[in-house]
N, C-alpha and C. Protein backbone atom coordinates (compact mmCIF):
# COMPACT_ATOMS: atom_id res chain seq x y z
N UNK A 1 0.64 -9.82 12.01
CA UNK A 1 -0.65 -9.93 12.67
C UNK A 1 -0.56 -10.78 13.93
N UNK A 2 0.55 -11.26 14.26
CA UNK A 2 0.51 -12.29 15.34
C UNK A 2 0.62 -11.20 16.73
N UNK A 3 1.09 -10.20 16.28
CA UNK A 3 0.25 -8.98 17.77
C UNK A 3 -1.03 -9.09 17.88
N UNK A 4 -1.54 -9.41 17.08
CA UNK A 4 -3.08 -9.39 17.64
C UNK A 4 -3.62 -10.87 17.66
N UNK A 5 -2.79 -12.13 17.40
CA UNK A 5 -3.38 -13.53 17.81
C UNK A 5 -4.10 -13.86 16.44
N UNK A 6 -3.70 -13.40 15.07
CA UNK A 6 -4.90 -14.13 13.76
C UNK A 6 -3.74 -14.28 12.64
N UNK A 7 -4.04 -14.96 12.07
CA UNK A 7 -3.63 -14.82 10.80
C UNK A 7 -4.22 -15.26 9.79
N UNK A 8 -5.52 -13.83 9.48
CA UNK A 8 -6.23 -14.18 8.71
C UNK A 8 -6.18 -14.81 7.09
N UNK A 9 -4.61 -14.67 6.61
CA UNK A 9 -4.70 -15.15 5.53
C UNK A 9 -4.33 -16.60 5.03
N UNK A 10 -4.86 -17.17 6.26
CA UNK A 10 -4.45 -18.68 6.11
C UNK A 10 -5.46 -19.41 5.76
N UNK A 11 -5.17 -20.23 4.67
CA UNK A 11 -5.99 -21.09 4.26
C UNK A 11 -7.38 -20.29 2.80
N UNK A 12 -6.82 -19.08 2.82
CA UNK A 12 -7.20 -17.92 1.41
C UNK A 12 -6.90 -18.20 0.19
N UNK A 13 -8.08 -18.23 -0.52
CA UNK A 13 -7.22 -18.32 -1.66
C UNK A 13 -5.77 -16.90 -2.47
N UNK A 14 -5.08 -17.01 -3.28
CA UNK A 14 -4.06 -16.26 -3.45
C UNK A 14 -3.13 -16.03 -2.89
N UNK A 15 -2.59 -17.12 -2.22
CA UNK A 15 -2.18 -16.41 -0.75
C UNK A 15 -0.54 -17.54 -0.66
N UNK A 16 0.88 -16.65 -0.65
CA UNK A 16 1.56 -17.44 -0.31
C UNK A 16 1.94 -17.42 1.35
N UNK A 17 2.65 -18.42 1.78
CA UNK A 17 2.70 -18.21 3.07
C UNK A 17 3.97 -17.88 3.68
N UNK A 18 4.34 -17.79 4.63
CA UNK A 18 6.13 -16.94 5.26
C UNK A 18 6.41 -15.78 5.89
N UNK A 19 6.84 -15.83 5.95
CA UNK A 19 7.19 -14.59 7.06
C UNK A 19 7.37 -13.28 5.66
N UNK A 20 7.85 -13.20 4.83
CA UNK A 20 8.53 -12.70 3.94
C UNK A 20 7.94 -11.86 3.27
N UNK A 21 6.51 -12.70 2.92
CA UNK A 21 5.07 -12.10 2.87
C UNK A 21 4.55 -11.33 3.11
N UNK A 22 3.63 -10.18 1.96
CA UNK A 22 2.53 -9.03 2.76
C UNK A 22 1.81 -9.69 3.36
N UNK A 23 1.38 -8.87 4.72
CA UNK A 23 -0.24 -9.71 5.19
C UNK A 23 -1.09 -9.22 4.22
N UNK A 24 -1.96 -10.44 4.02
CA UNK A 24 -3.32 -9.78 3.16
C UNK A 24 -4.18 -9.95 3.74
N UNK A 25 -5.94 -10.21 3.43
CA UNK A 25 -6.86 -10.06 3.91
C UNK A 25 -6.88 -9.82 4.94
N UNK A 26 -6.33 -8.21 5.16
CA UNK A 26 -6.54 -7.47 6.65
C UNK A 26 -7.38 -6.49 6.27
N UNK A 27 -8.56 -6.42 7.00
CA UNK A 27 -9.38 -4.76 7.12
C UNK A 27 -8.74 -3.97 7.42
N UNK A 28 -8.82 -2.17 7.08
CA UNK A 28 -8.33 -1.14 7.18
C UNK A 28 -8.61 -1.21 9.10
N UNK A 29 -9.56 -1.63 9.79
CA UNK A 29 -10.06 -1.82 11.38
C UNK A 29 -8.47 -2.49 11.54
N UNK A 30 -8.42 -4.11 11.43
CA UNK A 30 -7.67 -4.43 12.09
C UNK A 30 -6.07 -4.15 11.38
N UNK A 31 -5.77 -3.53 10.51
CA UNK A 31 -4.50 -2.94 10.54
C UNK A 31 -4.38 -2.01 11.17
N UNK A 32 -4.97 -1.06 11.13
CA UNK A 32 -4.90 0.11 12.10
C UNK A 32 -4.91 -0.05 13.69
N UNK A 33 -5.68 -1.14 14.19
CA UNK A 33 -5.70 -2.16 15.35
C UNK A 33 -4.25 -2.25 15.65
N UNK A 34 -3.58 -3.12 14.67
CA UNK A 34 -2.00 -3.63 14.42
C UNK A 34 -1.20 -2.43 14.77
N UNK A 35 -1.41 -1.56 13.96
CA UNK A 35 -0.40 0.01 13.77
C UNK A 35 -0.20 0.34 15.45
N UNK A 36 -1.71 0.60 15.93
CA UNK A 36 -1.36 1.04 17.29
C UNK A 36 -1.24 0.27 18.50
N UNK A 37 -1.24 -0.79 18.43
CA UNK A 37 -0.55 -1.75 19.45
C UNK A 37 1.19 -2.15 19.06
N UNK A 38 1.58 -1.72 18.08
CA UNK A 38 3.44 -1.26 17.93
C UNK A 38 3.36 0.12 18.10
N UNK A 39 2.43 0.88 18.92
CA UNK A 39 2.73 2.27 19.04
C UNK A 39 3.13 3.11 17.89
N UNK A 40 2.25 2.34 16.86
CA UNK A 40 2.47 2.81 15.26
C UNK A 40 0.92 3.68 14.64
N UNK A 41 0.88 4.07 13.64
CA UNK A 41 -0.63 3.89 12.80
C UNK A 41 -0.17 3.29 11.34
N UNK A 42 -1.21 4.07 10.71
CA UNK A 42 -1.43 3.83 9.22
C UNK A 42 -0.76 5.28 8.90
N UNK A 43 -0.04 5.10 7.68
CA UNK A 43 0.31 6.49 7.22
C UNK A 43 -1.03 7.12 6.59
N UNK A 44 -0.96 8.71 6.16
CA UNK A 44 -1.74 9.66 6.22
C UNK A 44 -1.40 9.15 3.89
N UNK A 45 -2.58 9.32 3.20
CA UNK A 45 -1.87 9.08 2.49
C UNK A 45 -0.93 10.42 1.64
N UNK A 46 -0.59 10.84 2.27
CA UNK A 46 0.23 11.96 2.15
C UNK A 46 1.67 11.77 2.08
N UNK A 47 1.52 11.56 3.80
CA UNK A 47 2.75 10.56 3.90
C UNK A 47 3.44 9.41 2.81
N UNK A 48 2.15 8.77 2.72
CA UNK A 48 2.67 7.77 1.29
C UNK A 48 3.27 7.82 0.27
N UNK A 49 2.55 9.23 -0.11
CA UNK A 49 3.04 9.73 -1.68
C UNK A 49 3.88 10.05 -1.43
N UNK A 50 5.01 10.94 -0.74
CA UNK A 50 6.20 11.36 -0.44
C UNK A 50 7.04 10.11 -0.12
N UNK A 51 6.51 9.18 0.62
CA UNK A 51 7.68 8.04 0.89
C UNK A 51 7.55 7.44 -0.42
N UNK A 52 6.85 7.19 -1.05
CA UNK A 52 6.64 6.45 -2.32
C UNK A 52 7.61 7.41 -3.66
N UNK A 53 7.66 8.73 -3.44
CA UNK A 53 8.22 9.31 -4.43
C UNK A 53 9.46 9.24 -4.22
N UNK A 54 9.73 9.70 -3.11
CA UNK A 54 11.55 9.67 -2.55
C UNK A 54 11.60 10.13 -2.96
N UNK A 55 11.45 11.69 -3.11
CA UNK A 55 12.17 12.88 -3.70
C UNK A 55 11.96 13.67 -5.07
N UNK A 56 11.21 12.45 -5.57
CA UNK A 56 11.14 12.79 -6.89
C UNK A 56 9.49 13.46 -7.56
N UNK A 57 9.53 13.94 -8.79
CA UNK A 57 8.56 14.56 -8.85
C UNK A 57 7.69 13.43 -10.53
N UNK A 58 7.99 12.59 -10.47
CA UNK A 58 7.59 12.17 -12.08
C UNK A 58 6.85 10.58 -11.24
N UNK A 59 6.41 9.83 -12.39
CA UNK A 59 5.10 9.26 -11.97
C UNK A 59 5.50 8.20 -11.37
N UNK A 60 6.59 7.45 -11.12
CA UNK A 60 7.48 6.71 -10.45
C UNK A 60 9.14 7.02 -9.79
N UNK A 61 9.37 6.66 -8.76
CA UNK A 61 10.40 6.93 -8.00
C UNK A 61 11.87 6.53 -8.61
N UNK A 62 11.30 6.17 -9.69
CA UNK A 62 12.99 5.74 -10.36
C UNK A 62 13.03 6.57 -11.80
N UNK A 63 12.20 7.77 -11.56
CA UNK A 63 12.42 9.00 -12.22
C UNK A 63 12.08 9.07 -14.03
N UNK A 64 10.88 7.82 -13.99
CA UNK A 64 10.36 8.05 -15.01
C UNK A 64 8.54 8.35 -14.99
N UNK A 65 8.12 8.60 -16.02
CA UNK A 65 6.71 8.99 -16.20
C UNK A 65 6.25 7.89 -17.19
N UNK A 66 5.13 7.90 -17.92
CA UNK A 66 4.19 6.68 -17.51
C UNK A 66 4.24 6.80 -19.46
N UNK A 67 4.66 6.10 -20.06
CA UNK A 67 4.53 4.24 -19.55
C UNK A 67 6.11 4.16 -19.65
N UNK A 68 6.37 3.31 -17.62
CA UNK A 68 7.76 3.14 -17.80
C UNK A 68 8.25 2.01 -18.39
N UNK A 69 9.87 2.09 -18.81
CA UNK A 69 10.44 0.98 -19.11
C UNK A 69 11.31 0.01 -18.16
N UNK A 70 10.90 0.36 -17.02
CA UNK A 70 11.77 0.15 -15.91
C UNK A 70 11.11 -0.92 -14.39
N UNK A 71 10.07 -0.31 -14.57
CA UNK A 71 9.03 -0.84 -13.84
C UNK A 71 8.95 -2.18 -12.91
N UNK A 72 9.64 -3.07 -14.03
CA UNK A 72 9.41 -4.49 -13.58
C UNK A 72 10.73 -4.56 -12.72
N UNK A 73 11.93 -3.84 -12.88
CA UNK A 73 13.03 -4.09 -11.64
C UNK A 73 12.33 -3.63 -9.99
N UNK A 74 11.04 -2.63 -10.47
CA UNK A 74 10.62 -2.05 -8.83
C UNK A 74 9.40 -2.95 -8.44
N UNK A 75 8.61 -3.25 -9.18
CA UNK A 75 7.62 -3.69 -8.62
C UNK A 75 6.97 -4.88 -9.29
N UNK A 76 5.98 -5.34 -8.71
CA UNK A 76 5.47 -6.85 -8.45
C UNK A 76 3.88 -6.05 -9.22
N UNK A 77 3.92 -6.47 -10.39
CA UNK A 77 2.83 -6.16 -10.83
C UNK A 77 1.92 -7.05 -12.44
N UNK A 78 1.22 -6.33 -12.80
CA UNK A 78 0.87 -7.63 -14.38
C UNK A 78 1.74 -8.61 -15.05
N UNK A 79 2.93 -7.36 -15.72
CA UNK A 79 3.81 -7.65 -16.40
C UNK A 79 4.55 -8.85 -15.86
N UNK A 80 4.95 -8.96 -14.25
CA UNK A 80 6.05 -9.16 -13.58
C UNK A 80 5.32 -10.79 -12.79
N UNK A 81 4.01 -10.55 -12.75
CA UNK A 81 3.63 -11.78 -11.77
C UNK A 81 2.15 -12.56 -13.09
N UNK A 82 3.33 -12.56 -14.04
CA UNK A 82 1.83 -13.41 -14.68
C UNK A 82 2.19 -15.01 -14.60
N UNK A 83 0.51 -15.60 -14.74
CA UNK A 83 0.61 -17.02 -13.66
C UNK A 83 0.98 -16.86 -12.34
N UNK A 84 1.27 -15.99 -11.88
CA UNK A 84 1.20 -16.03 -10.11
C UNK A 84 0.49 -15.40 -9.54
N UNK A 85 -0.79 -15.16 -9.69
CA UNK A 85 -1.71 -14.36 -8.82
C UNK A 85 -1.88 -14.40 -7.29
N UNK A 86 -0.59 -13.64 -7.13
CA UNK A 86 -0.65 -13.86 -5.35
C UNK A 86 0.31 -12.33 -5.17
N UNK A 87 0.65 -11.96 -3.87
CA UNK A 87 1.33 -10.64 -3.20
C UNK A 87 2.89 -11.99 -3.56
N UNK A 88 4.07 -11.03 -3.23
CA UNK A 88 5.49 -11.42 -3.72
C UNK A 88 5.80 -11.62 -2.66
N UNK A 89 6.95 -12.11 -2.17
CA UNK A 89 8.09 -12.05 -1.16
C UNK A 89 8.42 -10.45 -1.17
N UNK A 90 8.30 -9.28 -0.05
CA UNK A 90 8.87 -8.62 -0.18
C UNK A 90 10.64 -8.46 -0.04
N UNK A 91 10.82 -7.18 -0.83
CA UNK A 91 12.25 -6.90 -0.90
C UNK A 91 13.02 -7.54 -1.89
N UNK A 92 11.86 -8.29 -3.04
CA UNK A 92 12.74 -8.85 -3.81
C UNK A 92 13.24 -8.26 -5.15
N UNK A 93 12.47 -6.96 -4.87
CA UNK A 93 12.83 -5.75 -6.72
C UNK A 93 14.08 -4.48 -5.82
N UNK A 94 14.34 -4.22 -6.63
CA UNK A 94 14.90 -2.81 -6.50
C UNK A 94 14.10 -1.78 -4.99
N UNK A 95 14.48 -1.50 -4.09
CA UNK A 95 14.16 -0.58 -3.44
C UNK A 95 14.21 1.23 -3.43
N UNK A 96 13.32 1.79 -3.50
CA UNK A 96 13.19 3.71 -4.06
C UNK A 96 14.83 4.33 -3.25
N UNK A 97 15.13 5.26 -3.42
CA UNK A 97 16.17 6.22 -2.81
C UNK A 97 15.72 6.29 -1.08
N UNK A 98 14.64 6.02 -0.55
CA UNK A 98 14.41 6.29 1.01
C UNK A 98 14.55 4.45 1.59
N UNK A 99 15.11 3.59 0.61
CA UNK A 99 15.05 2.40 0.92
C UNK A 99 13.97 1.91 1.11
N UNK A 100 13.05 2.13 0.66
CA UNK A 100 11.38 1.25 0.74
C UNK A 100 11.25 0.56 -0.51
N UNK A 101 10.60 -0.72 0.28
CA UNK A 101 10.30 -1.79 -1.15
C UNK A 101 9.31 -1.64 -1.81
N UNK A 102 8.88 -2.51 -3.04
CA UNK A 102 7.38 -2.59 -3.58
C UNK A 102 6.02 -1.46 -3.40
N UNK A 103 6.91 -0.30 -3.20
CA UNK A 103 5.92 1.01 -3.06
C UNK A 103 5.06 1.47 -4.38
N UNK A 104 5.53 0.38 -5.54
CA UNK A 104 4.67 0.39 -7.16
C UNK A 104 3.69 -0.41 -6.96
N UNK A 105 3.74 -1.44 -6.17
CA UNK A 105 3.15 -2.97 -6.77
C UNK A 105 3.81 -3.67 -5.50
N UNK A 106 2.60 -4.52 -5.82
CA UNK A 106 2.76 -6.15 -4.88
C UNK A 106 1.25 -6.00 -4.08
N UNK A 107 1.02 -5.03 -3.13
CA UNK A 107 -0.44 -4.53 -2.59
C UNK A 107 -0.99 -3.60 -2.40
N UNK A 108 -2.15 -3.35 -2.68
CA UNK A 108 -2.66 -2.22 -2.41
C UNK A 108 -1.99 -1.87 -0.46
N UNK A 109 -2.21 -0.40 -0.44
CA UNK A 109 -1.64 -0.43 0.75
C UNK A 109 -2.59 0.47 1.61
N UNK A 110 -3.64 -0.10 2.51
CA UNK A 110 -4.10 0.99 3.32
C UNK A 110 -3.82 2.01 4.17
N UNK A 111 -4.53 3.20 3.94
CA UNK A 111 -3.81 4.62 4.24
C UNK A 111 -4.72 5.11 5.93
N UNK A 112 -4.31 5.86 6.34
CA UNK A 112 -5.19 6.36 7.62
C UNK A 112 -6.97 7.25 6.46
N UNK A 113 -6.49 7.75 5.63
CA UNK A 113 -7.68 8.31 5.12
C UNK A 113 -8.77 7.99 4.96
N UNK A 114 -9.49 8.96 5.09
CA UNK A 114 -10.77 8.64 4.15
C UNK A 114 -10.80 9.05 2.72
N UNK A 115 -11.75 8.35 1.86
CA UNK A 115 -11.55 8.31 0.98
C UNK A 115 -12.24 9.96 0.19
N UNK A 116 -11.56 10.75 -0.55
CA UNK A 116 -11.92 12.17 -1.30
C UNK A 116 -11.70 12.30 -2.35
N UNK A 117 -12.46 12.45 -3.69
CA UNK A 117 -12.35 11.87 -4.71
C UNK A 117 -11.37 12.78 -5.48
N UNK A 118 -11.92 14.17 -5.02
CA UNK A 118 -11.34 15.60 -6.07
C UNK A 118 -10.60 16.01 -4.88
N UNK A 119 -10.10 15.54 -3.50
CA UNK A 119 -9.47 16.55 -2.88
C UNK A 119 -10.18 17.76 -2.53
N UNK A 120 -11.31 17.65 -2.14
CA UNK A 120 -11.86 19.10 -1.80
C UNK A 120 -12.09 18.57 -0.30
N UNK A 121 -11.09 19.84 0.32
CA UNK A 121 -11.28 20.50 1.85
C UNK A 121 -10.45 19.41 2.34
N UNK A 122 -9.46 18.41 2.07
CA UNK A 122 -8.81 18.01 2.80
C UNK A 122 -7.37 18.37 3.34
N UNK A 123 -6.82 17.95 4.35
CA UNK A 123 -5.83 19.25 4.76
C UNK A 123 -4.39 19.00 3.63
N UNK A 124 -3.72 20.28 3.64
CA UNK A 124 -2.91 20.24 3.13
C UNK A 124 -1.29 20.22 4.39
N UNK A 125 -1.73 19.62 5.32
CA UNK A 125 -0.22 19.52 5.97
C UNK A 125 0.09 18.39 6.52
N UNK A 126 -0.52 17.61 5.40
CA UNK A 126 0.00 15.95 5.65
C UNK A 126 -0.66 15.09 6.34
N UNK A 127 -1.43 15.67 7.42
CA UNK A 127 -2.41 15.27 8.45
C UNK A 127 -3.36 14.70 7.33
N UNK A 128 -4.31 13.31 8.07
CA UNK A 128 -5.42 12.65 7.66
C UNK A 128 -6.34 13.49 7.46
N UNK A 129 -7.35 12.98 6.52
CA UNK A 129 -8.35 13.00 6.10
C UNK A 129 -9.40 12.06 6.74
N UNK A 130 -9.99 12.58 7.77
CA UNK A 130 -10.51 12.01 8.84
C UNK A 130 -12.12 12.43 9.61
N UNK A 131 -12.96 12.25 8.55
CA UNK A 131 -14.22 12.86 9.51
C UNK A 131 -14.97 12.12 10.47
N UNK A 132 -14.52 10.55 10.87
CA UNK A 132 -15.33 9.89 11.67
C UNK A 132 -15.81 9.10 11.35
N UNK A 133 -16.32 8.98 9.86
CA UNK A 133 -17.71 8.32 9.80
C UNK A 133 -17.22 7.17 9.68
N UNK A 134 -16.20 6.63 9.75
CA UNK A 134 -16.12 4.63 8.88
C UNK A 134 -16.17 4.78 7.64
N UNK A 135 -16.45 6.04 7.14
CA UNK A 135 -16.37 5.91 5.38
C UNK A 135 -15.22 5.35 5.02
N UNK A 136 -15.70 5.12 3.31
CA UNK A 136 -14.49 4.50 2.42
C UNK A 136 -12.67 5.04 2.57
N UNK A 137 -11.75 3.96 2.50
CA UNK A 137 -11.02 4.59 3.17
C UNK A 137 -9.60 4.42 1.95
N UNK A 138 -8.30 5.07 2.08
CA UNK A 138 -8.30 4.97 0.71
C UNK A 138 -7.01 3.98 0.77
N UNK A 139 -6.80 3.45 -0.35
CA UNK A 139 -5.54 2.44 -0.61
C UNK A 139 -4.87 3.42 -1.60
N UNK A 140 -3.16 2.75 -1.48
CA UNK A 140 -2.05 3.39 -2.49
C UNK A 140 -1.30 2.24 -3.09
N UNK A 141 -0.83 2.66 -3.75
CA UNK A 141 0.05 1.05 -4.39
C UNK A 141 0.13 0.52 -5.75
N UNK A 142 -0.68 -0.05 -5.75
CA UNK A 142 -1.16 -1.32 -6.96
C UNK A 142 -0.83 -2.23 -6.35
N UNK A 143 -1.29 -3.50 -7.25
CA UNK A 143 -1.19 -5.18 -6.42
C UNK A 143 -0.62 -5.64 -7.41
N UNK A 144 -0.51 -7.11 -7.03
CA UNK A 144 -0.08 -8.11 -8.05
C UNK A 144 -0.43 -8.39 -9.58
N UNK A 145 -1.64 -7.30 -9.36
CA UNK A 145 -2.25 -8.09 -10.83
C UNK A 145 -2.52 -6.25 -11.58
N UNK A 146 -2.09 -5.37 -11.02
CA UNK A 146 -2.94 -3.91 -11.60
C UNK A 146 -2.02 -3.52 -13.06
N UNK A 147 -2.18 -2.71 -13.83
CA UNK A 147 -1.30 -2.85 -15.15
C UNK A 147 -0.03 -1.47 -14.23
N UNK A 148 0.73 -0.98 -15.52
CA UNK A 148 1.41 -0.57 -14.92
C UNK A 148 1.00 0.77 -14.47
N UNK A 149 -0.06 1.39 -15.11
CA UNK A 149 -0.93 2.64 -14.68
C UNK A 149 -1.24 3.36 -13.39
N UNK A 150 -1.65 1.99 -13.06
CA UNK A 150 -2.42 1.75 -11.53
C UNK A 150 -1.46 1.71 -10.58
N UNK A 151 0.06 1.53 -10.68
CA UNK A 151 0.78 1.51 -9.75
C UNK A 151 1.83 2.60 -9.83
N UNK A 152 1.15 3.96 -10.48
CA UNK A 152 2.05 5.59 -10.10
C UNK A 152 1.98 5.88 -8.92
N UNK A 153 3.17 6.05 -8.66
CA UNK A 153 3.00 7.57 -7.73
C UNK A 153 1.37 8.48 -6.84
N UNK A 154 1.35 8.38 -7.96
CA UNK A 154 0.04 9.83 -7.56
C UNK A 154 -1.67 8.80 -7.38
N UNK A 155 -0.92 7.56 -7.77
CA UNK A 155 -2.89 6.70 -8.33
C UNK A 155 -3.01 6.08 -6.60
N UNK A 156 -4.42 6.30 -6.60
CA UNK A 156 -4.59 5.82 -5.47
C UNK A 156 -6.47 5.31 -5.69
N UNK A 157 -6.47 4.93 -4.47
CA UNK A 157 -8.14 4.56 -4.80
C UNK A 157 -8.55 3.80 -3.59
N UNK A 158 -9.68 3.31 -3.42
CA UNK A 158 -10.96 3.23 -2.02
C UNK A 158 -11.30 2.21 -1.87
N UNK A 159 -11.71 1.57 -0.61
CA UNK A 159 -12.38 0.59 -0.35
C UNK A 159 -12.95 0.64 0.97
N UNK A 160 -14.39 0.17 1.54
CA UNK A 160 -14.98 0.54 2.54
C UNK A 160 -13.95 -0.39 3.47
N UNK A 161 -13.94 0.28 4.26
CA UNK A 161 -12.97 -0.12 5.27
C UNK A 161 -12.99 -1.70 6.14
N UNK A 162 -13.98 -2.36 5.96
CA UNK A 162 -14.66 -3.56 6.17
C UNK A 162 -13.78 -4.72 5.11
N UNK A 163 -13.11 -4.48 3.96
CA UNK A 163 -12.96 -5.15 2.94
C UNK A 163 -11.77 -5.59 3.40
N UNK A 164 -11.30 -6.47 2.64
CA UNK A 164 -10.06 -7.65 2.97
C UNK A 164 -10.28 -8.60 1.63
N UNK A 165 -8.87 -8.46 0.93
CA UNK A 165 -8.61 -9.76 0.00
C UNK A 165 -7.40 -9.96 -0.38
N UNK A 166 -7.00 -10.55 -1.00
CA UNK A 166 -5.20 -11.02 -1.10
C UNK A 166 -4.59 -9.87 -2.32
N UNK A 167 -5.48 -8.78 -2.27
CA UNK A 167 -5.14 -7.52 -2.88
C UNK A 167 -4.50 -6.40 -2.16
N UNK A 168 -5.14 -6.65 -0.58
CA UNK A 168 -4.88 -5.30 0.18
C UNK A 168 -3.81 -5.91 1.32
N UNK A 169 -2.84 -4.83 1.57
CA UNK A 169 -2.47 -5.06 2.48
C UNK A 169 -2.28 -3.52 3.62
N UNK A 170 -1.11 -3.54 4.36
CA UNK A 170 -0.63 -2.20 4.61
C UNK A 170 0.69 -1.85 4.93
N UNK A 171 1.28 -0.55 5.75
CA UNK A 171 2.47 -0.50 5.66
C UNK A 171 2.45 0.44 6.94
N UNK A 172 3.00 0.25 7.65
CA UNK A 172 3.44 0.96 9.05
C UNK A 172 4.16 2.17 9.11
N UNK A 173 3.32 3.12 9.49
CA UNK A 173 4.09 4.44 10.10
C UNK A 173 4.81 4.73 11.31
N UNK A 174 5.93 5.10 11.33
CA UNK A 174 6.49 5.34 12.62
C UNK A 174 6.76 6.91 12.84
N UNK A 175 6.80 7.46 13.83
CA UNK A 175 7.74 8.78 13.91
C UNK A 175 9.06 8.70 14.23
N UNK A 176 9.99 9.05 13.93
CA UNK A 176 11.62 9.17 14.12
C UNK A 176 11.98 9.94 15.94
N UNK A 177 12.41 9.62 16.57
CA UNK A 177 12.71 10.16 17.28
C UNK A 177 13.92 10.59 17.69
């Protein structure tokens, strides 16, 4: 966040501090703010689910389905952060087959979307889900504290785009060139 001069999560409760650290209490506004001043955005959450799966088709990227036994080597979640109610040091579990960290757990992660509950009429070629309005917008992930349910593959879920707490964070899209 120091591209944009704040660092809102100082002095928050939940909140450790370092470089090492998710940012948290960022609005879906000023991450997306962030994204495109590195000539970046927010991924589509489309995008997500595919970087989050790495290839794979079962409810976590290390090729098991739910309830795993494995879980706590990938991600920062109930099991893994009890008594520490805060986001982790990233990079400190196991990373998926595309080399991405904490894509189970550690923060919710805001997506370019808006939020669609059943998937009706949103596109199917990866592109956002985008009608304008500022509506609810959607997070992927799980956090520090979600059980292990909440942090599949496929689970995702909403928050009006205004919101910020040491739950949410995000994750930067780039294109390859």
């Amino acid at each position: 966040m120091y591209v944009l001069g704040t660092e809102p999560w100082k002095a928050q409760p939940n909140v450790q501090l370092g470089p090492a650290y998710p940012a948290t209490y960022v609005d879906w506004f000023n991450a997306a703010k962030f994204c495109t001043k590195l000539g970046a955005r927010l991924p589509t959450q489309s995008e997500w689910e595919y970087a989050c799966r790495a290839g794979t088709t079962t409810c976590y990227h290390f090729g098991e389905n739910y309830p795993p036994a494995n879980l706590g080597n990938y991600a920062w979640f109930l099991d893994t952060c009890q008594g520490q109610p805060y986001a982790h040091q990233v990079a400190q579990k196991l990373p998926n087959a595309f080399g991405l960290y904490d894509m189970h757990g550690n923060v919710w992660e805001w997506c370019l979307d808006e939020w669609e509950e059943h998937y009706n009429g949103i596109p199917t070629n990866g592109s956002a889900w985008d009608t304008g309005l500022r509506a609810a917008r959607v997070i992927r992930s799980g956090f520090w504290y979600d059980s292990a349910r909440d942090c599949r593959s496929p689970d995702h879920d909403w928050y009006g785009p205004g919101r910020y707490d040491s739950r949410i964070g995000f994750r930067v899209a780039r294109m390859l060139r």
